[in-house]
Protein backbone atom coordinates (compact mmCIF):
# COMPACT_ATOMS: atom_id res chain seq x y z
CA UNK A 1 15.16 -0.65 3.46
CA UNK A 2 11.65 1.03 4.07
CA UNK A 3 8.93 0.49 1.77
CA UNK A 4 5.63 1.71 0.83
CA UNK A 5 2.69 0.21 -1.36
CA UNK A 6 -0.24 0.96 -1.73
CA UNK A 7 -3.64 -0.53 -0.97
CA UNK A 8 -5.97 -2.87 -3.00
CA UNK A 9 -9.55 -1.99 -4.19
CA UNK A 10 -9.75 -5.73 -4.64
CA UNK A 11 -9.86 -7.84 -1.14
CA UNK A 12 -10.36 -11.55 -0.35
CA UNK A 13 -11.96 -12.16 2.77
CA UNK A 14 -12.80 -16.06 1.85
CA UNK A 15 -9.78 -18.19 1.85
CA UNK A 16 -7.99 -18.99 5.19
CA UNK A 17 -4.88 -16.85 6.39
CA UNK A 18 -1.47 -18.44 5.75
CA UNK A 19 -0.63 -17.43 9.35
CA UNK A 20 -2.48 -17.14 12.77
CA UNK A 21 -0.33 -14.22 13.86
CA UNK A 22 -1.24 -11.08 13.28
CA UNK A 23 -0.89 -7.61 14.87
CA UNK A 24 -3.62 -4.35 15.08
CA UNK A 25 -3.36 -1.46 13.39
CA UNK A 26 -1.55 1.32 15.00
CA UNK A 27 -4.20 3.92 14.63
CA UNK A 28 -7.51 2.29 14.97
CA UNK A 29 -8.68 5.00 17.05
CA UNK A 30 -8.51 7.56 13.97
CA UNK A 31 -10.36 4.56 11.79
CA UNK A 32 -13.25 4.56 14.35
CA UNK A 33 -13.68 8.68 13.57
CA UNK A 34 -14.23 7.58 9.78
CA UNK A 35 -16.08 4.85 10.50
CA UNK A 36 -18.56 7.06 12.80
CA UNK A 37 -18.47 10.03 9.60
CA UNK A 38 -19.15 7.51 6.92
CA UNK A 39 -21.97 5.83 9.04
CA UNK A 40 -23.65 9.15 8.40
CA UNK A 41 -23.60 9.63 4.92
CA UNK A 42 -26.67 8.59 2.75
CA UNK A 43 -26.33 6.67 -0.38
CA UNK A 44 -26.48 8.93 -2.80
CA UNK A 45 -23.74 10.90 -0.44
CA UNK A 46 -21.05 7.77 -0.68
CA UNK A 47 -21.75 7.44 -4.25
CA UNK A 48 -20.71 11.37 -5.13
CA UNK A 49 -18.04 11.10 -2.74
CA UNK A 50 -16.58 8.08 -3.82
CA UNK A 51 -17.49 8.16 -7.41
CA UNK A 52 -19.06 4.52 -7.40
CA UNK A 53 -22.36 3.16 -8.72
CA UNK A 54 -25.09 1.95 -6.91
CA UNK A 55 -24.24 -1.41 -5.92
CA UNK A 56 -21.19 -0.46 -4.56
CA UNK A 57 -22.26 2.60 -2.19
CA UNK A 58 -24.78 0.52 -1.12
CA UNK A 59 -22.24 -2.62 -0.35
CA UNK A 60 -19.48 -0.19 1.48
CA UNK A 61 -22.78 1.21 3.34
CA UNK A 62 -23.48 -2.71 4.94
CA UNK A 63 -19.70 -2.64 5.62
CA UNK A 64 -19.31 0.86 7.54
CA UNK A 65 -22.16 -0.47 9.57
CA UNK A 66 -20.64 -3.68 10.68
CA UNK A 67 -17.09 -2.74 10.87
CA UNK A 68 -15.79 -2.87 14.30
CA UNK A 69 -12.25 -2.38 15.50
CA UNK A 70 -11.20 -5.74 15.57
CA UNK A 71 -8.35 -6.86 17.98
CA UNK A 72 -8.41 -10.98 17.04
CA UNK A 73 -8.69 -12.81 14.24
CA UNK A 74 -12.34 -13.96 13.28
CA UNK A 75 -14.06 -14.80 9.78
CA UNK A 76 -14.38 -10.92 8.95
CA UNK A 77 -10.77 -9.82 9.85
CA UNK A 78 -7.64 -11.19 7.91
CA UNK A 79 -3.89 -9.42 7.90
CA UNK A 80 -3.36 -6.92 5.20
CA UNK A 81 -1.26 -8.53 3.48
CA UNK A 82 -3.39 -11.44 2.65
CA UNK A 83 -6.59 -9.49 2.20
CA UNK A 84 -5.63 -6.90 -0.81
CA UNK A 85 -5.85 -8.77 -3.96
CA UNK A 86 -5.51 -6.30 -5.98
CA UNK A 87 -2.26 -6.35 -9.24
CA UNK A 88 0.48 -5.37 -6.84
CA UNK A 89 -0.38 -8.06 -4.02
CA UNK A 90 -0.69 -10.72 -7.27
CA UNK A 91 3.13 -9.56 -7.67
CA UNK A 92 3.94 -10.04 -4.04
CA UNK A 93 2.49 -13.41 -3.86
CA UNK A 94 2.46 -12.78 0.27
CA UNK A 95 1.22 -16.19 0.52
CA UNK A 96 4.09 -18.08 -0.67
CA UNK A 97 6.44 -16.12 0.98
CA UNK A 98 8.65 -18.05 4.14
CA UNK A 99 7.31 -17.31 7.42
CA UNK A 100 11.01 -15.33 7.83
CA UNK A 101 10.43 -13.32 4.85
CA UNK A 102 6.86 -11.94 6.76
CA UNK A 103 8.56 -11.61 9.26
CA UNK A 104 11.09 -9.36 7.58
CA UNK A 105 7.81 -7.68 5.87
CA UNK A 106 6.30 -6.42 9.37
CA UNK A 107 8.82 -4.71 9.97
CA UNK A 108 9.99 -2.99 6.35
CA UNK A 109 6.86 -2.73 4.40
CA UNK A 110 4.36 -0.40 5.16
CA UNK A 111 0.67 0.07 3.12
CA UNK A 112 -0.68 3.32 2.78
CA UNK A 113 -4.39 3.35 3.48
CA UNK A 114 -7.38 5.71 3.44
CA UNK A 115 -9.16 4.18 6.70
CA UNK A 116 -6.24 2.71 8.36
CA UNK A 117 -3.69 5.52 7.69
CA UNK A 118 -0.61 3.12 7.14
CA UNK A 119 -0.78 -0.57 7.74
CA UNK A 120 1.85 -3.68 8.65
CA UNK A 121 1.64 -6.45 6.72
CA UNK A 122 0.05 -8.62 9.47
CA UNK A 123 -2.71 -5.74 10.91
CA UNK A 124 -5.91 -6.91 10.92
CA UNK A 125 -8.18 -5.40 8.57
CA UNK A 126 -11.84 -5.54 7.28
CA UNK A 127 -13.62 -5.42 4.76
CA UNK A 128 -13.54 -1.56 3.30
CA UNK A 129 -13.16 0.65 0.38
CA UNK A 130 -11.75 4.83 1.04
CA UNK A 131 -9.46 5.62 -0.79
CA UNK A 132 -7.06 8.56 0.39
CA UNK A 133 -8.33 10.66 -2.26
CA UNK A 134 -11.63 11.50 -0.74
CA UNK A 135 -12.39 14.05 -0.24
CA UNK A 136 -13.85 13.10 3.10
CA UNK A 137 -14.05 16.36 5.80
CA UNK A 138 -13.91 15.16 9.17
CA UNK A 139 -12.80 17.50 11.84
CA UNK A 140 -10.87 20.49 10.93
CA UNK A 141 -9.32 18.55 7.99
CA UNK A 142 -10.54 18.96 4.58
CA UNK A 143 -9.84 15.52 2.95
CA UNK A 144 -8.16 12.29 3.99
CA UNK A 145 -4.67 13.84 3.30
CA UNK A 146 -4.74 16.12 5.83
CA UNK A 147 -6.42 13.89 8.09
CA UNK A 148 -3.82 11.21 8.33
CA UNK A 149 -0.71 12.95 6.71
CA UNK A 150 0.89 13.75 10.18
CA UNK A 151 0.24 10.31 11.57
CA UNK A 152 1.73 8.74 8.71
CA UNK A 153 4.85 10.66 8.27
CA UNK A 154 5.84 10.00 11.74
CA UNK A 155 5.50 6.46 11.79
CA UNK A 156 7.57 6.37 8.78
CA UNK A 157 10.11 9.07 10.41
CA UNK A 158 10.33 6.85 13.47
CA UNK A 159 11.23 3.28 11.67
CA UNK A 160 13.83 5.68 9.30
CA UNK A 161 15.47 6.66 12.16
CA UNK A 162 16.24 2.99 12.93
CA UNK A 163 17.81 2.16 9.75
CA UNK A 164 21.81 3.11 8.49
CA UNK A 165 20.10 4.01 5.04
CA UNK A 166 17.38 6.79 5.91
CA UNK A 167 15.97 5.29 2.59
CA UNK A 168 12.41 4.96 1.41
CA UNK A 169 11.64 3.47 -1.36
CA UNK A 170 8.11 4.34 -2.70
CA UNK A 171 6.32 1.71 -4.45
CA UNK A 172 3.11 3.51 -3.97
CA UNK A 173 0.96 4.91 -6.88
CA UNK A 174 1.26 9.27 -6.85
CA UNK A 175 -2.59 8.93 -5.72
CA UNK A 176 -1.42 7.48 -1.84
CA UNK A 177 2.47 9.13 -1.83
CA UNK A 178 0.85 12.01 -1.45
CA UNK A 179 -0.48 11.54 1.93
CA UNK A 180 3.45 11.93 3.23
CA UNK A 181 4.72 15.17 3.82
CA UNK A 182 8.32 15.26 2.33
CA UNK A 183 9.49 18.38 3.85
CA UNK A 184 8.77 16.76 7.29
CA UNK A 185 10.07 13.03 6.14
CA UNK A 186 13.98 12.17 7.08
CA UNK A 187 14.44 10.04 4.11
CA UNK A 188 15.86 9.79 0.81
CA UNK A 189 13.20 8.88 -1.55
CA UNK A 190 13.45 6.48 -4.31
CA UNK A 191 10.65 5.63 -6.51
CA UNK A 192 11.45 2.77 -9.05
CA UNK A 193 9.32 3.07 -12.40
CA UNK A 194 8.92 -0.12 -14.57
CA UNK A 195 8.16 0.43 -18.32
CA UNK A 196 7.59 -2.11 -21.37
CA UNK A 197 8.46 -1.79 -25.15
CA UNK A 198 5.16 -1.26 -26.90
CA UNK A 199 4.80 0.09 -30.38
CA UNK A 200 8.61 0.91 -31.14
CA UNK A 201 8.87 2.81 -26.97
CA UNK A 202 9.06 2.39 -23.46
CA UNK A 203 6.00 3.20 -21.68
CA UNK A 204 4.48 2.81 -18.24
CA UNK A 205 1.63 0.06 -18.53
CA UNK A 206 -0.41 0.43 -15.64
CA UNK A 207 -1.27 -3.24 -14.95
CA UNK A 208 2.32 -4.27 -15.39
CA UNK A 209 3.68 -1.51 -13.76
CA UNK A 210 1.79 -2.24 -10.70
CA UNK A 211 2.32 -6.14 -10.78
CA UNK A 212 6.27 -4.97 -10.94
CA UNK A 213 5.73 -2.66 -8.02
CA UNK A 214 4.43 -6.01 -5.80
CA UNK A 215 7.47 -8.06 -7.43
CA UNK A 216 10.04 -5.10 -6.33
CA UNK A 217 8.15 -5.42 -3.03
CA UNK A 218 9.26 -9.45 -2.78
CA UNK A 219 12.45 -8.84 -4.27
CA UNK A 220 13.09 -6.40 -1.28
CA UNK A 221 11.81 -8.65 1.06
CA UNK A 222 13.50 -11.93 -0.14
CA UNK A 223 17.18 -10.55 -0.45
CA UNK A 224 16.76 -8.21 2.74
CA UNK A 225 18.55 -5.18 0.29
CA UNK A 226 20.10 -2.44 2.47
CA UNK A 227 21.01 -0.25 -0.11
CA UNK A 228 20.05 1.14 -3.11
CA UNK A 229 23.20 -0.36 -5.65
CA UNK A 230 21.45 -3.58 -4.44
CA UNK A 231 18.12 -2.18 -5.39
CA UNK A 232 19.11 -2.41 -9.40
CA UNK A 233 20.00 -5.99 -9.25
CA UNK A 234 15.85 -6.35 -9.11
CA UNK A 235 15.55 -8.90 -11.82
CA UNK A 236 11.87 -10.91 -11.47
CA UNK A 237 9.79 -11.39 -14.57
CA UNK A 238 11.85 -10.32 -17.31
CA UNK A 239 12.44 -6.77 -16.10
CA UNK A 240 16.32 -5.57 -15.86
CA UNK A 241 17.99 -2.01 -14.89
CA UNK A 242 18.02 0.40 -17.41
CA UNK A 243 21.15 2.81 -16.20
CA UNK A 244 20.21 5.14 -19.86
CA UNK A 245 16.96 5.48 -18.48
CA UNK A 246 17.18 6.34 -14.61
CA UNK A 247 18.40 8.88 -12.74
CA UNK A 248 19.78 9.11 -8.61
CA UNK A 249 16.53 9.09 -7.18
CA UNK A 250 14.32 7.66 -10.39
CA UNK A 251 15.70 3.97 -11.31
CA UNK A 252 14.27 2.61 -14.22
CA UNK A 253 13.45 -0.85 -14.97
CA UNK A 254 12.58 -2.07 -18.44
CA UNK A 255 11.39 -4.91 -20.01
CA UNK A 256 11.54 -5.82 -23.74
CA UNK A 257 8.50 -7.92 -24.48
CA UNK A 258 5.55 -8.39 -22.39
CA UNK A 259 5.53 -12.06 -20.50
């Protein structure tokens, strides 16, 4: 089945890629446009925009102005999957998945991005931070949602329509989901929530939840599930199906004691 993550904050650009294949993203022509807009903003601009300090607007200024569209591999490009580092790619562990199982990834995971729009596993990326909820104008579009929600809802429209499920499942925080337009999308939507017992309840726990989301990813990935009974048997780290707890569209998955 179809599924979506989000991106990573948090990027490694040092080690060496697992792989030497790779593909290009499928919209770097809309990345350019961003590229060119964010070129233009000052300092101070980035910083307000992006809500970052200092240090950071001036860092992501030095990368606006040496990102290029890359089409090969060199030391400032790596594939998507390997570059996010952030807690759902730690659950994901892309790097010691089988060459077969990234295989299997390119074509059934997708990343949401703010720059890229959406993102196979092995599309070459640089080093970048936008996150979709900028409010970034650029053309007639008001923010990045507008700006790549078309785009994005028919690439996921036109993999659906070569699946028997019509299923997405949406491992992607609200923040990114938000960029597809549901009323346009052909797909049953499931979105998975993981919760631990804390303090006598179950609760979401951000930094486990999104770990789980990369492990759900890899547990997708590994067993090549095609349907969504499968999708309960989801087992890794302690985490079980809570059937009290979910509902048709909302499966629940809790865990008793954090490990």
């Amino acid at each position: 089945m179809i599924h979506v993550v989000s991106p990573a904050k948090s990027l490694d650009f040092n080690l060496e890629s697992k792989l030497n294949s790779f593909s290009s993203p499928e919209y770097l022509e809309k990345s350019v446009v961003l590229i060119q807009k964010l070129r233009k903003q000052s300092k101070t601009k980035l910083k307000d925009l992006m809500s970052i300090s200092d240090d950071l607007a001036i860092l992501n200024m030095d990368r606006y102005s040496s990102w290029e569209a890359k089409t090969t591999l060199t030391s400032s490009s790596k594939q998507a999957v390997f570059a996010f580092n952030g807690d759902v790619y730690q659950g994901l562990s892309a790097s010691s998945l089988a060459e077969s199982d990234l295989d299997y990834a390119q074509k059934y995971l997708r990343i949401l991005s703010g720059l890229y729009g959406i993102l196979r596993p092995l599309d070459l990326i640089e080093p970048h931070r936008l996150e979709m909820g900028t409010k970034l104008k650029v053309g007639r579009t008001n923010n990045l949602y507008e700006y790549w929600s078309e785009a994005v809802t028919q690439e996921l429209n036109s993999l659906l329509a070569n699946t028997s499920s019509k299923v997405l499942i949406n491992l992607a925080s609200n923040e990114y989901f938000k960029v597809i337009d549901k009323k346009q999308l052909n797909a049953n939507v499931i979105s998975p929530e993981f919760k631990d017992f804390k303090n006598g309840k179950y609760k979401i726990i951000s930094f486990f939840a999104k770990k789980a989301r990369g492990l759900m990813s890899r547990y997708l990935i590994e067993n090549k599930i095609e349907n969504i009974e499968d999708l309960k048997g989801f087992d890794l780290d302690g985490y079980t199906f809570n059937s009290a707890m979910s509902s048709e569209d909302k499966p629940v998955f809790t865990r008793e004691e954090n490990k």
